[in-house]
N, C-alpha and C. Protein backbone atom coordinates (compact mmCIF):
# COMPACT_ATOMS: atom_id res chain seq x y z
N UNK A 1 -80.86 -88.79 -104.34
CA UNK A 1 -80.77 -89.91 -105.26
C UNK A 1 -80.78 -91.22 -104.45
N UNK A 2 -82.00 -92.23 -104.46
CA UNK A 2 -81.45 -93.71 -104.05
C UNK A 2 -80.76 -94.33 -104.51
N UNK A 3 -80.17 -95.12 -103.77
CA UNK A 3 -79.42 -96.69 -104.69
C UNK A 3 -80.40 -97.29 -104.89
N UNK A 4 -79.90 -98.94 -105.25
CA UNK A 4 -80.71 -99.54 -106.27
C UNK A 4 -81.71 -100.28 -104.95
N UNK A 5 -81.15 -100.44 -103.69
CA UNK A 5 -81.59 -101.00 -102.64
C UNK A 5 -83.07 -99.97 -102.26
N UNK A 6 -82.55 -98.98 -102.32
CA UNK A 6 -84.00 -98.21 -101.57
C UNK A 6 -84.59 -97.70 -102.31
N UNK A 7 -84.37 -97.61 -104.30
CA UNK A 7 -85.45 -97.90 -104.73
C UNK A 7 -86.43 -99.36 -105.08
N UNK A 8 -85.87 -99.95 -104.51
CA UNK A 8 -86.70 -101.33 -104.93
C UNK A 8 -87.39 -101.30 -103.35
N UNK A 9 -87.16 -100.93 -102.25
CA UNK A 9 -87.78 -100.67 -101.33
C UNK A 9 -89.26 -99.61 -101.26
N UNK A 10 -88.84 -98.79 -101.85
CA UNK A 10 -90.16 -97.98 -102.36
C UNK A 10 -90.61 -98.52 -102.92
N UNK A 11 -90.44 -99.38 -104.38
CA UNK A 11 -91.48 -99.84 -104.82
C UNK A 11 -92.20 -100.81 -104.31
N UNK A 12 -91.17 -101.76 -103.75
CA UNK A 12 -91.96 -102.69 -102.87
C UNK A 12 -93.05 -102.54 -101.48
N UNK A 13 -92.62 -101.45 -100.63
CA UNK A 13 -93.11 -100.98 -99.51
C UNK A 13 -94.89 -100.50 -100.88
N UNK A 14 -94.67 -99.57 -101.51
CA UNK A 14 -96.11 -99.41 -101.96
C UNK A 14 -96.89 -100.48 -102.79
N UNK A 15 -96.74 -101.51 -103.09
CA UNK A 15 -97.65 -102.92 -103.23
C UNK A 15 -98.15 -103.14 -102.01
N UNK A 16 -97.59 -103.30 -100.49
CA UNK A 16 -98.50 -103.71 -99.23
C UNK A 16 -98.09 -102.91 -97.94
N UNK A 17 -97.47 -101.71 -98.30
CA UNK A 17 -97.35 -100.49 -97.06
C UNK A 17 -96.82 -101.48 -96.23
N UNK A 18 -95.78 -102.53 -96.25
CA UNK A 18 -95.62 -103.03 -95.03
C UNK A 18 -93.86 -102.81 -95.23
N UNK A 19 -93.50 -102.11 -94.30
CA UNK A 19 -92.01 -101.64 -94.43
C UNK A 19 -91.06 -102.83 -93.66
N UNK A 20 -91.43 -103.99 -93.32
CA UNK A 20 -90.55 -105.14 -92.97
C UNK A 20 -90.37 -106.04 -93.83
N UNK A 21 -91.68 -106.25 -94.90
CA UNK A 21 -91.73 -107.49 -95.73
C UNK A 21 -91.36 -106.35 -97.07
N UNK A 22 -91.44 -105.27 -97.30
CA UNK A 22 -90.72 -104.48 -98.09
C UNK A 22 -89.44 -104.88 -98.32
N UNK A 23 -88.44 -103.97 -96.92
CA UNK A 23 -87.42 -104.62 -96.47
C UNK A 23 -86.52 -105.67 -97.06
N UNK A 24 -87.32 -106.82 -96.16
CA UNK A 24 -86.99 -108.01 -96.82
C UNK A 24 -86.67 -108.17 -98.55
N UNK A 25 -87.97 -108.17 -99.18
CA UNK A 25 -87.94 -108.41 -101.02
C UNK A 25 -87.03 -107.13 -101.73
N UNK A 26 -86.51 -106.19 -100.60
CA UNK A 26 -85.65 -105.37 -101.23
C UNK A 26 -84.05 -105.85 -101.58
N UNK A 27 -84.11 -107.17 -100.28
CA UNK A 27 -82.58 -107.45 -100.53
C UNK A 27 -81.81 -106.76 -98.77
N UNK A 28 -82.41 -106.04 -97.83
CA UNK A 28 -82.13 -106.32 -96.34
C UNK A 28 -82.27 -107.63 -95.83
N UNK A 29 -81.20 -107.58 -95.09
CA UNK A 29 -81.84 -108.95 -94.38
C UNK A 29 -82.67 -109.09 -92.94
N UNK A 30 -83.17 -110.46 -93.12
CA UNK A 30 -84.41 -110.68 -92.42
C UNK A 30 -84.23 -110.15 -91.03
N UNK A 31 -83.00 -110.24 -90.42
CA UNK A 31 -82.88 -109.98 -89.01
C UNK A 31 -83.15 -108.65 -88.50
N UNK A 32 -82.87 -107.98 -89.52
CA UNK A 32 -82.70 -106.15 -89.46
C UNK A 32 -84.19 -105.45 -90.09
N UNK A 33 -84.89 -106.70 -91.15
CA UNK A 33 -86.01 -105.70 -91.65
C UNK A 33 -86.57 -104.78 -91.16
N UNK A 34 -87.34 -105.04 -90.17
CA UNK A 34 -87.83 -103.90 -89.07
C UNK A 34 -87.70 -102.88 -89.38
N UNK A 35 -85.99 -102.58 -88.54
CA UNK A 35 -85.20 -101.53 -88.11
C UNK A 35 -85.39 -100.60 -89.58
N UNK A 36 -84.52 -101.10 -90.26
CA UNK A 36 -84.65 -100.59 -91.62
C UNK A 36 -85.79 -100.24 -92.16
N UNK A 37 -86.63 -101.07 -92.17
CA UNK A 37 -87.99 -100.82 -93.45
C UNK A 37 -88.33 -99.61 -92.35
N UNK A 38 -88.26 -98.97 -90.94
CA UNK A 38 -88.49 -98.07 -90.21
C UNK A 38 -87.83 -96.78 -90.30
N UNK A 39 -86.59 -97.07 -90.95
CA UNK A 39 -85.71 -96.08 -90.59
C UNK A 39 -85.44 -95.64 -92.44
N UNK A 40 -85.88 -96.55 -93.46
CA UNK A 40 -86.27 -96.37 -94.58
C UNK A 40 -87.28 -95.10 -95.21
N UNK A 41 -88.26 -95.27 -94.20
CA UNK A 41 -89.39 -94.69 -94.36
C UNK A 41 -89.71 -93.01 -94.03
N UNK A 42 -88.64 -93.04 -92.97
CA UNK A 42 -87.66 -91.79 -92.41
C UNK A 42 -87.17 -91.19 -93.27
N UNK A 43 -87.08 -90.97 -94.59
CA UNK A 43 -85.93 -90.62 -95.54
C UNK A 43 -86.81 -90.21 -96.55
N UNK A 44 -86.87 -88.55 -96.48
CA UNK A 44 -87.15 -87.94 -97.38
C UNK A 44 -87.45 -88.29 -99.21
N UNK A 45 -86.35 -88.52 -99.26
CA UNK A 45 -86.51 -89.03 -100.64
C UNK A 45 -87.13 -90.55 -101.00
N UNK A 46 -86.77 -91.11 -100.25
CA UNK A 46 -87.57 -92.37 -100.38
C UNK A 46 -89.19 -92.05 -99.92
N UNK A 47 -89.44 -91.82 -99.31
CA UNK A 47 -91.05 -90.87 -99.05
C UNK A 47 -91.63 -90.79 -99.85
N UNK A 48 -90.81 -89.64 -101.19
CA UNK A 48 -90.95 -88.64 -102.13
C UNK A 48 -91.63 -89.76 -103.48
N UNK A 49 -90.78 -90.71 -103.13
CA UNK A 49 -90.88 -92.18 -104.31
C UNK A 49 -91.93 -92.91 -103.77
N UNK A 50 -92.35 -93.22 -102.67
CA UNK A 50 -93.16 -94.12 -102.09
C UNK A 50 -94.72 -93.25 -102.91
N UNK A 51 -94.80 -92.09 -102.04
CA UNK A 51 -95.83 -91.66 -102.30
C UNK A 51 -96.19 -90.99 -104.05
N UNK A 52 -94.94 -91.23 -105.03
CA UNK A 52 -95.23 -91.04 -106.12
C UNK A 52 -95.72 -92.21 -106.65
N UNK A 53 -95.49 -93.07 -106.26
CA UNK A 53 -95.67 -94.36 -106.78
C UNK A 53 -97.64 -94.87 -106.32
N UNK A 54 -97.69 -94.51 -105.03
CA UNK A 54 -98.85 -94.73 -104.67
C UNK A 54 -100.02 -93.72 -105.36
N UNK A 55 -99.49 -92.60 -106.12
CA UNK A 55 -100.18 -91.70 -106.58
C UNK A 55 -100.50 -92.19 -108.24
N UNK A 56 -99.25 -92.86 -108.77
CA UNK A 56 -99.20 -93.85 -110.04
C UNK A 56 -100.29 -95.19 -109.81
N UNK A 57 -100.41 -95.58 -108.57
CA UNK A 57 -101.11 -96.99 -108.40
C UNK A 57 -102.80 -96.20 -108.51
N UNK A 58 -102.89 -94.87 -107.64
CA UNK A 58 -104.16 -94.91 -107.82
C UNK A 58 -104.74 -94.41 -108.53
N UNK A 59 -103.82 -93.65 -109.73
CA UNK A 59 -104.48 -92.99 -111.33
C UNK A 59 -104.81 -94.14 -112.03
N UNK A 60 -103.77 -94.94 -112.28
CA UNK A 60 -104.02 -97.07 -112.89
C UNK A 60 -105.28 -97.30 -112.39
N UNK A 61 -105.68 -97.49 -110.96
CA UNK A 61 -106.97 -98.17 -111.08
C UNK A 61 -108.11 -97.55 -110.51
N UNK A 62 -107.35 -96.33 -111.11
CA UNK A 62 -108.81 -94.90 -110.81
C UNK A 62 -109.35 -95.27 -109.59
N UNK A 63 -108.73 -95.18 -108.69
CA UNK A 63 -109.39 -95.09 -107.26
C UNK A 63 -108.45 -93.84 -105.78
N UNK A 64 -109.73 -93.49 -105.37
CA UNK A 64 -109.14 -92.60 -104.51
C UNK A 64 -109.29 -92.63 -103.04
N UNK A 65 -108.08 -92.08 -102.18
CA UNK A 65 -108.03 -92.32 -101.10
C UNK A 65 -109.07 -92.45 -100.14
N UNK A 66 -110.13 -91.33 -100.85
CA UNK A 66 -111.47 -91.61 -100.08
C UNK A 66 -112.29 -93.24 -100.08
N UNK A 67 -112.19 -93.38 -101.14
CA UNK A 67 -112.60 -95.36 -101.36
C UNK A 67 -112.12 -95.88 -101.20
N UNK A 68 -110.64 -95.90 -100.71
CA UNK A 68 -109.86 -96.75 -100.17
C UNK A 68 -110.50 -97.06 -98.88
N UNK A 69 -110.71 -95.71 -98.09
CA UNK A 69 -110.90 -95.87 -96.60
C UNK A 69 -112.36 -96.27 -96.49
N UNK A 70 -113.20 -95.68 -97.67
CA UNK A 70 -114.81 -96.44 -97.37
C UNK A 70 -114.58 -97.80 -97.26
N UNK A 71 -113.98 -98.51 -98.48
CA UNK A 71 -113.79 -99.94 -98.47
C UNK A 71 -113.20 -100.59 -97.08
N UNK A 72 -112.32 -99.94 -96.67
CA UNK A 72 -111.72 -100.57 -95.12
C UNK A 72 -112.57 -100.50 -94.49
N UNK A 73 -113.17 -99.30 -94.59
CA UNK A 73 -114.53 -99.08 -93.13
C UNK A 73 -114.98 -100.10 -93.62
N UNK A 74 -116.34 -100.41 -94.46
CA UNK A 74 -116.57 -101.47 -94.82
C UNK A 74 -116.55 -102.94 -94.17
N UNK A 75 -115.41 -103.41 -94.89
CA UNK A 75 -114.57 -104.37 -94.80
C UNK A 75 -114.66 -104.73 -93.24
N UNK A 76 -113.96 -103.83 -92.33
CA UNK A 76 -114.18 -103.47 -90.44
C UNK A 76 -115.57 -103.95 -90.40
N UNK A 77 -116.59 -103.53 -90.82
CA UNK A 77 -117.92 -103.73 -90.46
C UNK A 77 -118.50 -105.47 -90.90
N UNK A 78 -118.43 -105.49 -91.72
CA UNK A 78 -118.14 -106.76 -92.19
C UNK A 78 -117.53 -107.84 -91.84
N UNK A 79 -116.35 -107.87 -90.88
CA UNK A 79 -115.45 -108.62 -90.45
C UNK A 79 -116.17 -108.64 -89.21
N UNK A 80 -116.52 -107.78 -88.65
CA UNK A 80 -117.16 -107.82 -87.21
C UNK A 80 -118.40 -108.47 -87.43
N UNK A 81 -119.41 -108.36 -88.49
CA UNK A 81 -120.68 -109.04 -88.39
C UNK A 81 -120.46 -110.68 -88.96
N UNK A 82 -118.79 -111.14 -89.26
CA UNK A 82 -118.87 -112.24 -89.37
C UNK A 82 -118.41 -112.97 -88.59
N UNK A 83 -117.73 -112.17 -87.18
CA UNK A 83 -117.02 -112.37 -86.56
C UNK A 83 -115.66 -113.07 -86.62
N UNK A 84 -115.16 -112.18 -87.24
CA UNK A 84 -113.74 -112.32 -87.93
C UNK A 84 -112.63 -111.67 -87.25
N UNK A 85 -112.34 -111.89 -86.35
CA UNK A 85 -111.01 -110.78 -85.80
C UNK A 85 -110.59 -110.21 -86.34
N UNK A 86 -109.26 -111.57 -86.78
CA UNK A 86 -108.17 -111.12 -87.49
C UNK A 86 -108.22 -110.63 -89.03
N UNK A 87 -109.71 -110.57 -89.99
CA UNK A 87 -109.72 -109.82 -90.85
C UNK A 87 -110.11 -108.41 -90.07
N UNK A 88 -110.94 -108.28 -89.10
CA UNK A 88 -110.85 -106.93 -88.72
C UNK A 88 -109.38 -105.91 -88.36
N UNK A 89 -108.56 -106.86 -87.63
CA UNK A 89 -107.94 -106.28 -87.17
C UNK A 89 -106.92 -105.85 -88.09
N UNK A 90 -106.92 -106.69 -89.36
CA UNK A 90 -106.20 -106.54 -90.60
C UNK A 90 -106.74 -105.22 -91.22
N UNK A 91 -107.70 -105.18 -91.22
CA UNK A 91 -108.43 -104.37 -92.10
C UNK A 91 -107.84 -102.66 -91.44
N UNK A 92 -108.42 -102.63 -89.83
CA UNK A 92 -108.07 -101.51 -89.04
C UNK A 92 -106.87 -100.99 -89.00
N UNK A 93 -105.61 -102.41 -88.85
CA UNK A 93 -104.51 -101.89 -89.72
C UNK A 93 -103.96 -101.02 -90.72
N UNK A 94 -104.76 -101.42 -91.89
CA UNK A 94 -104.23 -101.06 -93.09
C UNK A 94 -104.83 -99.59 -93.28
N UNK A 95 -106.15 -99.36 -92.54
CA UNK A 95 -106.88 -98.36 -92.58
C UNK A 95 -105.93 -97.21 -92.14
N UNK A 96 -105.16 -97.57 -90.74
CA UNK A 96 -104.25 -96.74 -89.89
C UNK A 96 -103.66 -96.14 -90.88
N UNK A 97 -102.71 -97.28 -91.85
CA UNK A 97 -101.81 -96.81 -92.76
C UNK A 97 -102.07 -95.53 -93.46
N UNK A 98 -103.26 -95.99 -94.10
CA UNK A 98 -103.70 -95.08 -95.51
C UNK A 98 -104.25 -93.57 -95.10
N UNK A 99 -104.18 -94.00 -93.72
CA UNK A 99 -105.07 -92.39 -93.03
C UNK A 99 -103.39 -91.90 -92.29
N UNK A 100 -102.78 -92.74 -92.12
CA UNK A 100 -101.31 -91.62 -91.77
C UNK A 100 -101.24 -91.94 -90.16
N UNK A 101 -101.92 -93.10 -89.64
CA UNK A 101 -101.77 -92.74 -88.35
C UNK A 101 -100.83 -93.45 -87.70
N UNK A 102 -100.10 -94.19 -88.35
CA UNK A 102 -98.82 -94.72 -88.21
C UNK A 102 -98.78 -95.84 -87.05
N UNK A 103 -100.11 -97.22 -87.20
CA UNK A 103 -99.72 -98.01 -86.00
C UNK A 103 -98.15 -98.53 -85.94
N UNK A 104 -97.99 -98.83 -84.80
CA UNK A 104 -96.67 -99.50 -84.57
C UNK A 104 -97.03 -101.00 -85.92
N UNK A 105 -96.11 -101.17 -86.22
CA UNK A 105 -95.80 -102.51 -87.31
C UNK A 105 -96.12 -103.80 -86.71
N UNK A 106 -95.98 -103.89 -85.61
CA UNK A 106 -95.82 -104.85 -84.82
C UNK A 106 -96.91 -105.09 -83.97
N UNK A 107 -97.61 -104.24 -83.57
CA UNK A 107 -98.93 -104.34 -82.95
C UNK A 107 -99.86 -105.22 -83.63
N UNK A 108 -100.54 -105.21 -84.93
CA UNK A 108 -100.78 -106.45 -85.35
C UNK A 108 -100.86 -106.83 -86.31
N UNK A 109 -100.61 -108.71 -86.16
CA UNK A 109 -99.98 -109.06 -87.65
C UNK A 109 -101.20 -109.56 -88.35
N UNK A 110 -100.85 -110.08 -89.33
CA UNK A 110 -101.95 -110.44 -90.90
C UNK A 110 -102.46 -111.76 -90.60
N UNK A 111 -101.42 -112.60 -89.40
CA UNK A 111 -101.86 -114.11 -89.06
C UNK A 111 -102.56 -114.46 -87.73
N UNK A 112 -103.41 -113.24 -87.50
CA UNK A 112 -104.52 -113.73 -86.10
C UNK A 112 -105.65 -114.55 -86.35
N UNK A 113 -106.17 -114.53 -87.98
CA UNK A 113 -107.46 -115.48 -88.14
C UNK A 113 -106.91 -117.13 -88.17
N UNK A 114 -107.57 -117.56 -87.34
CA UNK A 114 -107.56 -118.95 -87.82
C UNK A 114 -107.91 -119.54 -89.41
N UNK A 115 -107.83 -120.16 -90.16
CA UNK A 115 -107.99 -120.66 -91.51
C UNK A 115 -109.28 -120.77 -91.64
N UNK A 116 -109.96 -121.01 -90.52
CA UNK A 116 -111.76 -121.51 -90.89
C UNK A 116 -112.20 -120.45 -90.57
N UNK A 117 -111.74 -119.04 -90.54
CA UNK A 117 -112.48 -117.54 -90.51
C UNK A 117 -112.03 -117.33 -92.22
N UNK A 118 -113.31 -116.02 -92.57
CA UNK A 118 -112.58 -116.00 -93.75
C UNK A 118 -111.82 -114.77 -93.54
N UNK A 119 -110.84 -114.52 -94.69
CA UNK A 119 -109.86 -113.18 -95.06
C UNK A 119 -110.37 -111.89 -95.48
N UNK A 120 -110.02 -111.08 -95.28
CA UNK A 120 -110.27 -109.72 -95.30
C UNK A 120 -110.49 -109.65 -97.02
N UNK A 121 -109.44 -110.21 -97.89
CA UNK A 121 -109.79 -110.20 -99.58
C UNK A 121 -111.31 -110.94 -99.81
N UNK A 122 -111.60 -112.04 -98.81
CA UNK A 122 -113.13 -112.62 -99.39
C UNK A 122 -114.26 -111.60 -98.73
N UNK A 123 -114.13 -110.91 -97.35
CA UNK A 123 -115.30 -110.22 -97.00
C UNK A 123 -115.53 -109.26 -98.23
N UNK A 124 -113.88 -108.72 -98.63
CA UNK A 124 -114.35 -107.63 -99.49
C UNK A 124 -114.75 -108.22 -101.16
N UNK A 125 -114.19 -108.99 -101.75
CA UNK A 125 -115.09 -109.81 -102.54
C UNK A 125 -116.66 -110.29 -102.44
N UNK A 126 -116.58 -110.68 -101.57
CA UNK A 126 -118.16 -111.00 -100.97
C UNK A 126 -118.87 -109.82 -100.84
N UNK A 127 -118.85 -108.86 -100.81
CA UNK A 127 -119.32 -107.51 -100.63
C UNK A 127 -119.58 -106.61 -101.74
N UNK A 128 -118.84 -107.06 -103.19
CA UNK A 128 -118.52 -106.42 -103.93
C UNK A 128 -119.11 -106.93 -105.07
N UNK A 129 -119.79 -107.99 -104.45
CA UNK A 129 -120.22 -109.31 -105.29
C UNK A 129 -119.71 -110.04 -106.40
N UNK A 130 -118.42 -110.03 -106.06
CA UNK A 130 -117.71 -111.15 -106.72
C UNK A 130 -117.55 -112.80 -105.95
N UNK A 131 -117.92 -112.90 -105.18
CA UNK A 131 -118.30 -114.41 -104.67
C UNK A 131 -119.20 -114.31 -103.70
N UNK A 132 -119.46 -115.58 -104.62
CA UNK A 132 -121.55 -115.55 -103.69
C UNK A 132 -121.49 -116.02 -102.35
């Protein structure tokens, strides 16, 4: 059974798989997120919720793990032919996640592009042809 803390952590951790900024909007505090959103994730039952929840997100918008990861590949390819780092490296990130390969959290963050590169949400918009 969770408390009210580590279910709002599951739900939060599955909106952006990121177990620090999870953490955080769960009500941990900032100093400890890390540790926690790490040692959170460790815990059977919270697992059990994470990944029910992610199984609820992808019946909602009928999409499956396999298109998740085409779209990242994608996205990777894309970021590189625009020469975009830090959407690549965002992208390779998240890819890690969804395939289980567990980068360190910290290896890299969401803020390596400079502002005049674009974001990993416009390559894949741009791709999808929702902006020209």
């Amino acid at each position: 059974m969770l408390n009210a803390k580590q279910s709002r952590f599951a739900s939060e951790y599955a909106i952006d798989l990121n177990a620090t900024q999870a953490a955080t909007r769960a009500g941990y505090s900032r100093k400890t997120a890390y540790s926690q959103g790490q040692r959170l994730l460790k815990k059977v039952d919270i697992a059990r919720v994470v990944d029910l929840k992610l199984e609820e997100l992808a019946t909602r918008n009928e999409v499956t793990k396999d298109e998740i990861v085409s779209y990242l590949r994608e996205a990777i390819r894309l970021a590189q032919e625009a020469q975009a780092p830090g959407a690549m490296a965002q992208a390779a990130y998240k890819l890690a996640q969804v395939c289980g390969v567990g980068a360190p959290q910290r290896a890299i963050t969401t803020h390596i592009a400079p502002p005049s590169l674009p974001s990993l949400e416009e390559l894949l918009a741009r791709h999808l042809g929702k902006l020209d």
